[in-house]
Protein backbone atom coordinates (compact mmCIF):
# COMPACT_ATOMS: atom_id res chain seq x y z
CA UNK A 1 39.85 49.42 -22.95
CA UNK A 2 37.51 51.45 -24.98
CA UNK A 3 34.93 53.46 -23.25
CA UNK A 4 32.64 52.29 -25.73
CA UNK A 5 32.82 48.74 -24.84
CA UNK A 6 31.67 49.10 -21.40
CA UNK A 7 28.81 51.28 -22.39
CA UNK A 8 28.13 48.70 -24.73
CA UNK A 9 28.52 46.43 -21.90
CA UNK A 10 26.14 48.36 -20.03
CA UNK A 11 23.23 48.65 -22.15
CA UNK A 12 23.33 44.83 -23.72
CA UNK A 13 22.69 43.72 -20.23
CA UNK A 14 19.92 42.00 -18.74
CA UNK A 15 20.15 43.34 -15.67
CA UNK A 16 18.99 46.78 -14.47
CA UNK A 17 22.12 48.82 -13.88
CA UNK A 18 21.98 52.38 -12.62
CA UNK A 19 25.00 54.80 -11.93
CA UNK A 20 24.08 57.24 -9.18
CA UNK A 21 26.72 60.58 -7.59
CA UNK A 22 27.30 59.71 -3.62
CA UNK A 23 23.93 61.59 -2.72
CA UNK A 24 21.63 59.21 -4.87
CA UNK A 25 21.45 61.03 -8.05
CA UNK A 26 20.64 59.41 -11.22
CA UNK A 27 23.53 59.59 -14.15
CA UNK A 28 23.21 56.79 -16.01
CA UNK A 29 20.17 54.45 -16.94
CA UNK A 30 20.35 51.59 -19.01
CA UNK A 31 18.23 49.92 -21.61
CA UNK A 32 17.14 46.95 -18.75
CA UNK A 33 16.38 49.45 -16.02
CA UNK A 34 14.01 51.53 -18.49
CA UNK A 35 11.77 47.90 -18.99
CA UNK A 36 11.99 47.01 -15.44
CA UNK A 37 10.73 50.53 -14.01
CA UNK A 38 8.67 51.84 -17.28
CA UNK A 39 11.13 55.27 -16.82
CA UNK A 40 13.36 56.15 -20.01
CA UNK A 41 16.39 57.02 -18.97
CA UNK A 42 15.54 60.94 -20.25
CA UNK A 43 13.39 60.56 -17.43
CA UNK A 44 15.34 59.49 -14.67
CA UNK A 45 19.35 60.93 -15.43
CA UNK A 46 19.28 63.47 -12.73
CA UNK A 47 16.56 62.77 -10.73
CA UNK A 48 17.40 60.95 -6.95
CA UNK A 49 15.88 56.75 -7.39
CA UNK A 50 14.05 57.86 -3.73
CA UNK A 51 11.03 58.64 -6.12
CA UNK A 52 10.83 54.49 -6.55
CA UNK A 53 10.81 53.83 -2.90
CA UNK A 54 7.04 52.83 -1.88
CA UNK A 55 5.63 54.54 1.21
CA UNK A 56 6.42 52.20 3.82
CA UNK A 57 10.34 52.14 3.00
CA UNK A 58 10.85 56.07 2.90
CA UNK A 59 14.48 55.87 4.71
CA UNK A 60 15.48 52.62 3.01
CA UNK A 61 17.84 54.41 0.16
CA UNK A 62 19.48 56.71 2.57
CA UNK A 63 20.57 53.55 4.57
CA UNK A 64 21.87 52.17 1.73
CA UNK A 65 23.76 55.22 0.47
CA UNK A 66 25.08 55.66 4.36
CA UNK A 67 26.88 52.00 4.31
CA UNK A 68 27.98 52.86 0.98
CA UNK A 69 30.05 55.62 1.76
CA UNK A 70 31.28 53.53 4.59
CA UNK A 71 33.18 51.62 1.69
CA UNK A 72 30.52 48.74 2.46
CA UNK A 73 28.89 46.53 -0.76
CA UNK A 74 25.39 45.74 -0.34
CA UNK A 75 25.00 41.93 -1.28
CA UNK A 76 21.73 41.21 -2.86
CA UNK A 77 18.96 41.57 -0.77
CA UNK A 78 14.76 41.90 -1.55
CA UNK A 79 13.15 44.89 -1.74
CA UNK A 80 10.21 46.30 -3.07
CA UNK A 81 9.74 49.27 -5.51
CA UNK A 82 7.29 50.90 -7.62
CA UNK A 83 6.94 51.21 -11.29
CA UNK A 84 6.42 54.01 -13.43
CA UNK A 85 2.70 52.88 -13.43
CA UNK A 86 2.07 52.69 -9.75
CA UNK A 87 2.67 49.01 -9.88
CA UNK A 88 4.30 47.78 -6.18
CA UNK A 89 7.49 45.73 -7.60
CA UNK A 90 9.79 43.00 -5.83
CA UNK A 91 13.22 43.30 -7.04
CA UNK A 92 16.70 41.99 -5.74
CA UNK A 93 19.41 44.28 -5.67
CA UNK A 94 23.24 44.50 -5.43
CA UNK A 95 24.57 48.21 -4.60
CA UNK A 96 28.38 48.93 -4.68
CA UNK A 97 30.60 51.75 -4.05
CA UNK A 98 32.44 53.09 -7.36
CA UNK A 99 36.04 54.58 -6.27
CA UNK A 100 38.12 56.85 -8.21
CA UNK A 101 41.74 56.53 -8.94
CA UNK A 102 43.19 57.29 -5.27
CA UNK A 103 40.40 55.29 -3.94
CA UNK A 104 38.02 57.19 -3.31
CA UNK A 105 34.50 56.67 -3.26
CA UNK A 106 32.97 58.78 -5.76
CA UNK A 107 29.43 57.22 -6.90
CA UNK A 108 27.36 54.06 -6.69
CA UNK A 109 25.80 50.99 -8.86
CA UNK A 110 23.41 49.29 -9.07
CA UNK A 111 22.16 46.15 -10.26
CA UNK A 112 18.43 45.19 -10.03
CA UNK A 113 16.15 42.78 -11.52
CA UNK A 114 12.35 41.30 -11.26
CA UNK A 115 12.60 38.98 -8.45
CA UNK A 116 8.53 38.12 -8.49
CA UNK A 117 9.05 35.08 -10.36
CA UNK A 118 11.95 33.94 -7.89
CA UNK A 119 9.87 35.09 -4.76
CA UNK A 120 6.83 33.30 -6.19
CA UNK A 121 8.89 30.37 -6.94
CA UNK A 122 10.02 30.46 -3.50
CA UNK A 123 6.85 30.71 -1.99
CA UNK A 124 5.25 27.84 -3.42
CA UNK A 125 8.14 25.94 -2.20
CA UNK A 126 7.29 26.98 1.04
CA UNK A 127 3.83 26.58 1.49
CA UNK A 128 4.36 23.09 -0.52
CA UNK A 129 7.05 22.30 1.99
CA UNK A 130 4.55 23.05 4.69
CA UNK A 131 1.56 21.34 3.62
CA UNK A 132 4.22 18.06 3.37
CA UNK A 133 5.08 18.67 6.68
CA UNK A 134 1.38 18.78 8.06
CA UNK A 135 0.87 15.59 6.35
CA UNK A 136 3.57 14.03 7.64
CA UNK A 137 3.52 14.84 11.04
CA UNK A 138 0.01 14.52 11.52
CA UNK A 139 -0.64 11.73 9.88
CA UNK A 140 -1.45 8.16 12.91
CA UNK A 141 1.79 6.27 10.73
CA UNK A 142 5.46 6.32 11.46
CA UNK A 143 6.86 7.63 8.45
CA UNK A 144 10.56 7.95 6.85
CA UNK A 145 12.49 8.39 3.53
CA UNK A 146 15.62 6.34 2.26
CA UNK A 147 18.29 6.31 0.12
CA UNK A 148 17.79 3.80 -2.74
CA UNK A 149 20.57 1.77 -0.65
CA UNK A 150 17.78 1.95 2.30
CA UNK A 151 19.37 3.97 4.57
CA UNK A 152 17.08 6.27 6.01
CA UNK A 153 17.49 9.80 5.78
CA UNK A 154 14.13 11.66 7.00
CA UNK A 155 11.43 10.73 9.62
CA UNK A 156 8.35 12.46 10.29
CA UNK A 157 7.69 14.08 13.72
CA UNK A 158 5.65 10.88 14.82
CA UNK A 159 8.61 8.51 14.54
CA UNK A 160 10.32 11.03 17.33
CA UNK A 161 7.10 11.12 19.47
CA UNK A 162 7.07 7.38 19.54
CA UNK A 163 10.61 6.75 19.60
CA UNK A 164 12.10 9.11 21.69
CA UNK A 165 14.96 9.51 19.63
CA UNK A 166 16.47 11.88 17.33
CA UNK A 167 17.89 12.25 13.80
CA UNK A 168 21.70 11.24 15.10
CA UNK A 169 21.05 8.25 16.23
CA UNK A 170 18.32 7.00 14.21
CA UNK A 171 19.67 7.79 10.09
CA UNK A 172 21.19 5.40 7.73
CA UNK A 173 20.60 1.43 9.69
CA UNK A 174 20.09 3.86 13.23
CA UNK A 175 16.58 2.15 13.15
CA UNK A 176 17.26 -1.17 14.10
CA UNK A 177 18.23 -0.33 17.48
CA UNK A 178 14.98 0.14 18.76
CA UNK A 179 13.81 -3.49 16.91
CA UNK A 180 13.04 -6.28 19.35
CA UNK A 181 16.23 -8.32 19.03
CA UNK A 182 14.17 -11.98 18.12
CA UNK A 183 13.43 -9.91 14.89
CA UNK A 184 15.78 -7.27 13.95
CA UNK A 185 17.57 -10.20 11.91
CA UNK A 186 14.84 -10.98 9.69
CA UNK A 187 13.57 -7.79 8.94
CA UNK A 188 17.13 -6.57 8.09
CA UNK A 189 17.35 -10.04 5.76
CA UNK A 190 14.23 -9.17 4.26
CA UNK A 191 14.59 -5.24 3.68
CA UNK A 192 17.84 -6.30 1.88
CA UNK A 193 16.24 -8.60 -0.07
CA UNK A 194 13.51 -6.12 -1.40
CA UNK A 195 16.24 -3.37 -1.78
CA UNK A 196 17.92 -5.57 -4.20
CA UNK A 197 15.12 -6.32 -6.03
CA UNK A 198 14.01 -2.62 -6.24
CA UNK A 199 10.60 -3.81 -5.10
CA UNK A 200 7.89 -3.42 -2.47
CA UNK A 201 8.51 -4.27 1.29
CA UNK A 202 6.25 -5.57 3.62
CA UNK A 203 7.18 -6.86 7.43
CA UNK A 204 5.55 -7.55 10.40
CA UNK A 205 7.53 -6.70 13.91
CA UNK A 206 7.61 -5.22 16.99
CA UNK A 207 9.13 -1.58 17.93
CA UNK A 208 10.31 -0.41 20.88
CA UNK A 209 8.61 2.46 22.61
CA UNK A 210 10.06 5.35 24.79
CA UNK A 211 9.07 3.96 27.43
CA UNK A 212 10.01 0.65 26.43
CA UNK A 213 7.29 -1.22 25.55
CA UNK A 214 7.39 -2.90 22.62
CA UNK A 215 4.28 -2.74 20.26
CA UNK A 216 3.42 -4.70 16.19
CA UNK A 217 3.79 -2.73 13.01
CA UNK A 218 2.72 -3.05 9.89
CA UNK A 219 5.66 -1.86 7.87
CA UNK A 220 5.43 -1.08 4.12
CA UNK A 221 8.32 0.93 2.13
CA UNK A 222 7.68 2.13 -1.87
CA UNK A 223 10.47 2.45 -4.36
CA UNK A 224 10.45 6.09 -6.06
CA UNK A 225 11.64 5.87 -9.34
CA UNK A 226 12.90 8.56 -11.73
CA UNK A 227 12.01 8.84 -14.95
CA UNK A 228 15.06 5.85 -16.13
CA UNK A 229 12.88 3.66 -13.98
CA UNK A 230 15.51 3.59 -11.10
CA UNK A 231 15.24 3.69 -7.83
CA UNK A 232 15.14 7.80 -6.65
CA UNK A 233 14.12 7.00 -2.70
CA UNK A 234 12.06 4.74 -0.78
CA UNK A 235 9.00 5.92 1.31
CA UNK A 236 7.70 3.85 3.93
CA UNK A 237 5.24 3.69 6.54
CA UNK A 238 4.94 2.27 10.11
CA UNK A 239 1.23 1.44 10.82
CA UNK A 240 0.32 0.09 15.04
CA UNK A 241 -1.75 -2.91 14.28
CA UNK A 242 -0.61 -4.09 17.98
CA UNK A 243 -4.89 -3.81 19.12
CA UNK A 244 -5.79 -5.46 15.83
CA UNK A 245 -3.58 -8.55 16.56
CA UNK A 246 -4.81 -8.38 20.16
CA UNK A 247 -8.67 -8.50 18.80
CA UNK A 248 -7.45 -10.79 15.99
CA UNK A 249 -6.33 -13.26 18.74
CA UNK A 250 -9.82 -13.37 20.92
CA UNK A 251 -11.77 -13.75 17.96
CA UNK A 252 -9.51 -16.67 17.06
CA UNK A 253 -9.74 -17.90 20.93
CA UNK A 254 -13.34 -17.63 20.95
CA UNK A 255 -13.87 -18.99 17.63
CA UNK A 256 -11.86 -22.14 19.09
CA UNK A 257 -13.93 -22.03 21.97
CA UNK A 258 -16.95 -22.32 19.90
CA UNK A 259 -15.82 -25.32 17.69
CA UNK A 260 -14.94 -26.68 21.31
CA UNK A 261 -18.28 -26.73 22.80
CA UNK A 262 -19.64 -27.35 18.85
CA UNK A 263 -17.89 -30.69 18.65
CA UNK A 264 -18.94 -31.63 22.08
CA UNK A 265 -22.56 -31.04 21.15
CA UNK A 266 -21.82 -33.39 18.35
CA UNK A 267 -20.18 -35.82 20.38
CA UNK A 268 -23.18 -35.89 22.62
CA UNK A 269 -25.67 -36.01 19.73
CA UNK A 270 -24.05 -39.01 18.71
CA UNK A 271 -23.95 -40.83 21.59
CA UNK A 272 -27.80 -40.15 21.65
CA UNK A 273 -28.01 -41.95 18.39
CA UNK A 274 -26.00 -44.91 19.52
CA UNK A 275 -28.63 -45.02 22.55
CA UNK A 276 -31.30 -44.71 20.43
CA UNK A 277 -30.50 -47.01 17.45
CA UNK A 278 -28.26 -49.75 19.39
CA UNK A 279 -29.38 -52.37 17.05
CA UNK A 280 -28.97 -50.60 14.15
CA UNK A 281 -24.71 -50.64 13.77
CA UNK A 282 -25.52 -49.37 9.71
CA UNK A 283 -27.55 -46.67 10.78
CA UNK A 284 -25.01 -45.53 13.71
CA UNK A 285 -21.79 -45.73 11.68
CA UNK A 286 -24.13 -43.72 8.76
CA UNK A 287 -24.95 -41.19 11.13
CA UNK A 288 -21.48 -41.29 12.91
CA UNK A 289 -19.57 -40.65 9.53
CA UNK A 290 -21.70 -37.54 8.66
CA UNK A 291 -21.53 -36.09 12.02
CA UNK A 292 -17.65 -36.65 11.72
CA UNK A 293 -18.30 -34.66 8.04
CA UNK A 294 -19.44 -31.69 10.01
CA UNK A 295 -16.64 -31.54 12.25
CA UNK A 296 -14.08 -31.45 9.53
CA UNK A 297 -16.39 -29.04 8.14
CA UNK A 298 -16.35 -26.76 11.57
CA UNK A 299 -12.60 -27.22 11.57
CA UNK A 300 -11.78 -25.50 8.17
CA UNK A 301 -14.48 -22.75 8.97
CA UNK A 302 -12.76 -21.83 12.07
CA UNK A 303 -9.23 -22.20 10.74
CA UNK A 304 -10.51 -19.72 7.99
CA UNK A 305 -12.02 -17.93 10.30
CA UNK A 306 -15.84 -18.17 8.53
CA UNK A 307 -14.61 -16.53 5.49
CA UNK A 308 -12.95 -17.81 2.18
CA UNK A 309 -12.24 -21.63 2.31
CA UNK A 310 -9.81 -22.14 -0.82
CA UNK A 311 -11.52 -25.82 -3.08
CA UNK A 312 -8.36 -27.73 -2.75
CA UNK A 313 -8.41 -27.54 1.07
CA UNK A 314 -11.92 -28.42 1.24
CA UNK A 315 -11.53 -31.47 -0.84
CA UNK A 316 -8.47 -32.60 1.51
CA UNK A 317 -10.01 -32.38 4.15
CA UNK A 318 -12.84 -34.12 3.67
CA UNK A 319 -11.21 -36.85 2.25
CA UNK A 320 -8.41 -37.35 4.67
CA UNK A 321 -9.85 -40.70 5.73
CA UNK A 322 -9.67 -42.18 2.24
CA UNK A 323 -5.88 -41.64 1.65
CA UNK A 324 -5.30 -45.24 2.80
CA UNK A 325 -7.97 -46.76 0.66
CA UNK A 326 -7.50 -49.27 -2.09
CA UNK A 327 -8.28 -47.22 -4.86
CA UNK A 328 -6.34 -43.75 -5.86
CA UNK A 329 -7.76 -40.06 -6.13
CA UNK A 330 -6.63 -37.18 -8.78
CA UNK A 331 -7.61 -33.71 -7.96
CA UNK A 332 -7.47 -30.89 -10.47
CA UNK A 333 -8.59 -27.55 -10.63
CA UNK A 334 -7.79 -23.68 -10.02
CA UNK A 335 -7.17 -21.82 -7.21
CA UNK A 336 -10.65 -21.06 -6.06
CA UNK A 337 -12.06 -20.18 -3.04
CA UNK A 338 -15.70 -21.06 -1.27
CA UNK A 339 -17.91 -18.94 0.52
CA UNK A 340 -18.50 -20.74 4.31
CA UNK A 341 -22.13 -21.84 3.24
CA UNK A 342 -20.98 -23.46 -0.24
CA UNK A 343 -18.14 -25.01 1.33
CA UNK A 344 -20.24 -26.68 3.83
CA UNK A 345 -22.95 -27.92 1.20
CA UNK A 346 -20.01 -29.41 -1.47
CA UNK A 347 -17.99 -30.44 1.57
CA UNK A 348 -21.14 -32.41 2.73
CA UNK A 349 -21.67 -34.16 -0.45
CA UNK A 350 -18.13 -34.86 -1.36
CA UNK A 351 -17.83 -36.96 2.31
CA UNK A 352 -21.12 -38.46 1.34
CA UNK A 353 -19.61 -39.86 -2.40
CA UNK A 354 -16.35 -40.38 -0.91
CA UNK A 355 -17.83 -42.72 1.62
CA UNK A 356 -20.15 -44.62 -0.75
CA UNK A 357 -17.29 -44.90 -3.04
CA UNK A 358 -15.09 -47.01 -0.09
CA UNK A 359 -17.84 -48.92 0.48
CA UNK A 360 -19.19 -49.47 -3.03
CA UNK A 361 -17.35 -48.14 -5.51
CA UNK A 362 -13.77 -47.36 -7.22
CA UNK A 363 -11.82 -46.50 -3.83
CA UNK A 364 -13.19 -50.24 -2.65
CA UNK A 365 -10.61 -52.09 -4.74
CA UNK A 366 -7.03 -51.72 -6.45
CA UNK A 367 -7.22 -50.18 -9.59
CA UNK A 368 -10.14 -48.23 -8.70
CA UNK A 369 -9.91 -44.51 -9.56
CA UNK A 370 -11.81 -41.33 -8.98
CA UNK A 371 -11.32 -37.83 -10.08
CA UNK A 372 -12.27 -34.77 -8.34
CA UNK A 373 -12.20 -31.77 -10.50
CA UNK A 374 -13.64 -27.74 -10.38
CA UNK A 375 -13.41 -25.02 -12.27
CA UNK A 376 -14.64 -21.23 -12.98
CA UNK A 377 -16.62 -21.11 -15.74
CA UNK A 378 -16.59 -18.18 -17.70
CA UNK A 379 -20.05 -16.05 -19.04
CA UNK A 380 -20.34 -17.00 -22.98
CA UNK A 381 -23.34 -17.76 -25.11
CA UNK A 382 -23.95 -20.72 -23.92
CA UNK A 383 -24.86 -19.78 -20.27
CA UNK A 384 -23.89 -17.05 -17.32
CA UNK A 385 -20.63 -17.49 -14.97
CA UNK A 386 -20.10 -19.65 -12.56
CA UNK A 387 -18.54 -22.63 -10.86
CA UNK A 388 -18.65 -26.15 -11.61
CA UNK A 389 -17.27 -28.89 -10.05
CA UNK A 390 -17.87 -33.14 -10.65
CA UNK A 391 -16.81 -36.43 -9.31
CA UNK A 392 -16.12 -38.89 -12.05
CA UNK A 393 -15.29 -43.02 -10.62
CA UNK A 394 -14.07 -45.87 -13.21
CA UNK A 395 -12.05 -49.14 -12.39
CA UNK A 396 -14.00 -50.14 -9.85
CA UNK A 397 -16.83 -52.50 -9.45
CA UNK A 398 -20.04 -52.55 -12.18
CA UNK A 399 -22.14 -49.76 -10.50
CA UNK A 400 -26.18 -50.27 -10.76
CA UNK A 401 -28.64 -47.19 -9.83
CA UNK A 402 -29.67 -47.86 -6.07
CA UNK A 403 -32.94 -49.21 -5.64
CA UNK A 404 -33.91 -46.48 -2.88
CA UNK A 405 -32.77 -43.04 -2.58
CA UNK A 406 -31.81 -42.12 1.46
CA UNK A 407 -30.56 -39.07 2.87
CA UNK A 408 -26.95 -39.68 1.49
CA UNK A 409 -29.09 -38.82 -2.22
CA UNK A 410 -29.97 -35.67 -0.02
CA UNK A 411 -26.96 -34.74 0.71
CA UNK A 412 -25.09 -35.20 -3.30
CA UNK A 413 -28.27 -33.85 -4.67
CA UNK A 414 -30.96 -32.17 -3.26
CA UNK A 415 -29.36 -29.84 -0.50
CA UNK A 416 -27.32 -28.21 -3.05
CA UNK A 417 -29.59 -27.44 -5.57
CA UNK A 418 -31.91 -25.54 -2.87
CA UNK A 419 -28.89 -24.21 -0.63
CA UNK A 420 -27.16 -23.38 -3.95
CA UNK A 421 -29.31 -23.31 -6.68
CA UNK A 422 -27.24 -25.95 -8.36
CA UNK A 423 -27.78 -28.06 -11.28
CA UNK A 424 -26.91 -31.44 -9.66
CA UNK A 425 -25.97 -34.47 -11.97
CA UNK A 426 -25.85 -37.90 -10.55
CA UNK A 427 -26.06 -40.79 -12.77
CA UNK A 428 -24.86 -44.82 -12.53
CA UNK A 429 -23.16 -45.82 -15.43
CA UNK A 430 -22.11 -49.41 -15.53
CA UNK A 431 -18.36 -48.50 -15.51
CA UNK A 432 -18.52 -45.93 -12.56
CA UNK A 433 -20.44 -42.87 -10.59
CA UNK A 434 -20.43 -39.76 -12.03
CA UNK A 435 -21.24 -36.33 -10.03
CA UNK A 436 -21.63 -32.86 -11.79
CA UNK A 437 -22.87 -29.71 -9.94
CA UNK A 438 -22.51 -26.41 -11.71
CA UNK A 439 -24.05 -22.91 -9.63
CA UNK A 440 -23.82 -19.48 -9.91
CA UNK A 441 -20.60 -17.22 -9.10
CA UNK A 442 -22.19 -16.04 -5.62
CA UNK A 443 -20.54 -19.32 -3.84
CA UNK A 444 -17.66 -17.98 -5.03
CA UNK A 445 -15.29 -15.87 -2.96
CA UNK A 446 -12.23 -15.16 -5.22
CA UNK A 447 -9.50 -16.86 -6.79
CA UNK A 448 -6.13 -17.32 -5.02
């Protein structure tokens, strides 16, 4: 082939290439290696390339040159050199040895290029590699990386610690063998049924420690999608809520315990009244019917555990002893949900209209109907948010205003506009009772 060719060859390269005799001197210099190092190749043809080597690598070309005439080929390797402007350089290098005809070695090249964008590259790999790893193995959660077919293919260094295992025996479906066997069925059922959907996981379960002691997670898993929107890898996290289910549980003992001795106060309090009224059977049964109204009232509070009490329950509750009367009830409304002291107030005053209604009114006879409806109202022009909720009775017999108010009108009226600061309508319309009561959004927990 033409000679001209490969010095064409030579000089359209990108790569530094430099032709050096056995004992390191410079003959040939091309275009590349004149950028890289700022010499011109007038410069450098004849001269030895030890002038490039910084002061801390002074022997590091005569090694080279020594394994070269060993026959050896220096694969790429890092180095550092300097440029023509005093510049400290990393480069990567390949360095051959050039044989004549017979064989012999007769000179060297080399190939060099700028490998501080690589090395830069490669360093921010690294140190983002390690800050991952700090995160991940000191973070308090179990944590682990799957496939998008689930199985698992990384854990963090806490999953070991806890475990005892390694990565072996734990990859791919390795995991359930340290579930407690009364689960590892459903969790596996559910996982499954989230990896098919491509969508969040959440379980509940027990895992086996090294010592082998089992103890509750909280167990969440996130699909990682690519930029199609499929599934790249799940992440997931283990998280010991063993000491919050233990706490969980006395609160809930001791909140039974309190409803206990609660309903046994009650149960004494009415006793007093039966001692203290024993002519009075009205009065008693009144008194006995409320008192029985705050029970069912303590019941959902507990059950809730004195926080959100959703309107539907409430209103179920309350009127549980009503399902067998003559007359039907509709309910209708959102999900909403009742702070404790608004759900005591309304609760209060629907037992109170319920049991007037039985007695007086459309749940006294066939035909008779009431209907129980709430609602979040919006903030418009015509007033601020809020909820609303009425009692509306037809069918039933004609209905006349009562000719004294008791503590039953208390209870529908006046305790929840000052416990609430309700508007409270009660009216007595020939054809039926009708109960409004609209308050601010402060009773309100939430919807849901």
């Amino acid at each position: 082939m033409n000679p001209d060719y490969y010095a064409c060859l030579v000089e359209s390269c990108h790569d530094a290439i430099v032709a050096k005799r056995i004992d390191g001197t410079i003959i040939g210099w091309n275009t590349a290696a004149e950028k890289l190092f700022g010499y011109s190749s007038a410069e450098m043809v004849g001269q030895s390339t030890r002038g490039l080597l910084p002061d801390d690598r002074p022997d590091e070309e005569d090694a080279i040159l020594a394994r070269i005439r060993q026959g050896e080929v220096v694969g790429q390797f890092f180095t550092k050199r300097l440029h023509k402007d005093g510049t400290l350089m990393d480069i990567s290098a390949t360095v051959s040895p050039v044989r004549d005809e017979a064989g012999n070695i007769v000179g060297v090249s080399k190939i060099a290029r700028n490998a501080g964008p690589y090395l830069e590259s490669q360093r921010r790999i690294r140190e983002a590699d390690l800050r991952f790893r700090m995160l991940a193995d000191n973070i308090s959660q179990l944590a682990w990386m799957a496939n998008p077919d689930g199985k698992i293919f990384w854990f963090n260094r806490r999953w070991y610690d806890y475990t005892g295992t390694d990565f072996e025996t734990m990859q791919g479906f390795g995991w359930t063998s340290i579930q407690h066997p009364d689960h590892v069925e459903r969790v596996l059922t559910g996982y499954r049924e989230s990896l098919a959907a491509k969508e969040r996981w959440e379980d509940t379960f027990p895992l086996r420690r090294k010592d082998g002691e089992y103890r509750w997670y909280l167990s969440r898993a996130l699909p990682v999608r690519g930029d199609d929107g499929e599934v790249q890898f799940w992440f997931g996290t283990n998280t010991d809520i063993t000491e919050h289910r233990e706490q969980a549980e006395q609160i809930r003992v001791l909140l039974m315990e309190v409803n206990h001795r609660s309903k046994n106060m009650l149960a004494i309090v009415q006793a007093l009244a039966r001692r203290t009224a024993p002519d009075d059977a009205g009065f008693v049964a009144r008194f006995e019917e409320r008192v029985r109204s705050l029970a069912v009232n303590q019941d959902i509070l507990v059950r809730r555990e004195w926080r959100d009490v959703p309107v539907l329950e409430l209103t179920q509750q309350q009127l549980r002893f009503v399902e067998t009367a003559p007359g039907g009830l509709m309910l209708d409304g959102p999900a909403v949900s009742l702070k404790p002291r608004a759900a005591e107030v309304i609760g209060m005053a629907l037992h109170e209209l319920a049991t007037n209604s039985l007695k007086h009114g459309a749940l006294s006879c066939d035909g008779g109907k009431v209907t129980i409806g709430w609602d979040l109202r919006p903030a418009d022009g015509d007033g601020p948010a809020g909820f609303s909720m009425f009692w509306h009775e037809e069918g039933g017999p004609p209905v006349a205003a009562p000719q004294r108010t008791g503590f039953g009108t208390s209870l529908i009226s006046d305790i929840p506009r000052r416990s609430l600061s309700a508007e409270v309508l009660l009216e007595y319309p020939r054809d039926g009772v009708r109960w409004e009561l609209s308050c601010g959004p402060e009773v309100v927990v939430g919807q849901g």
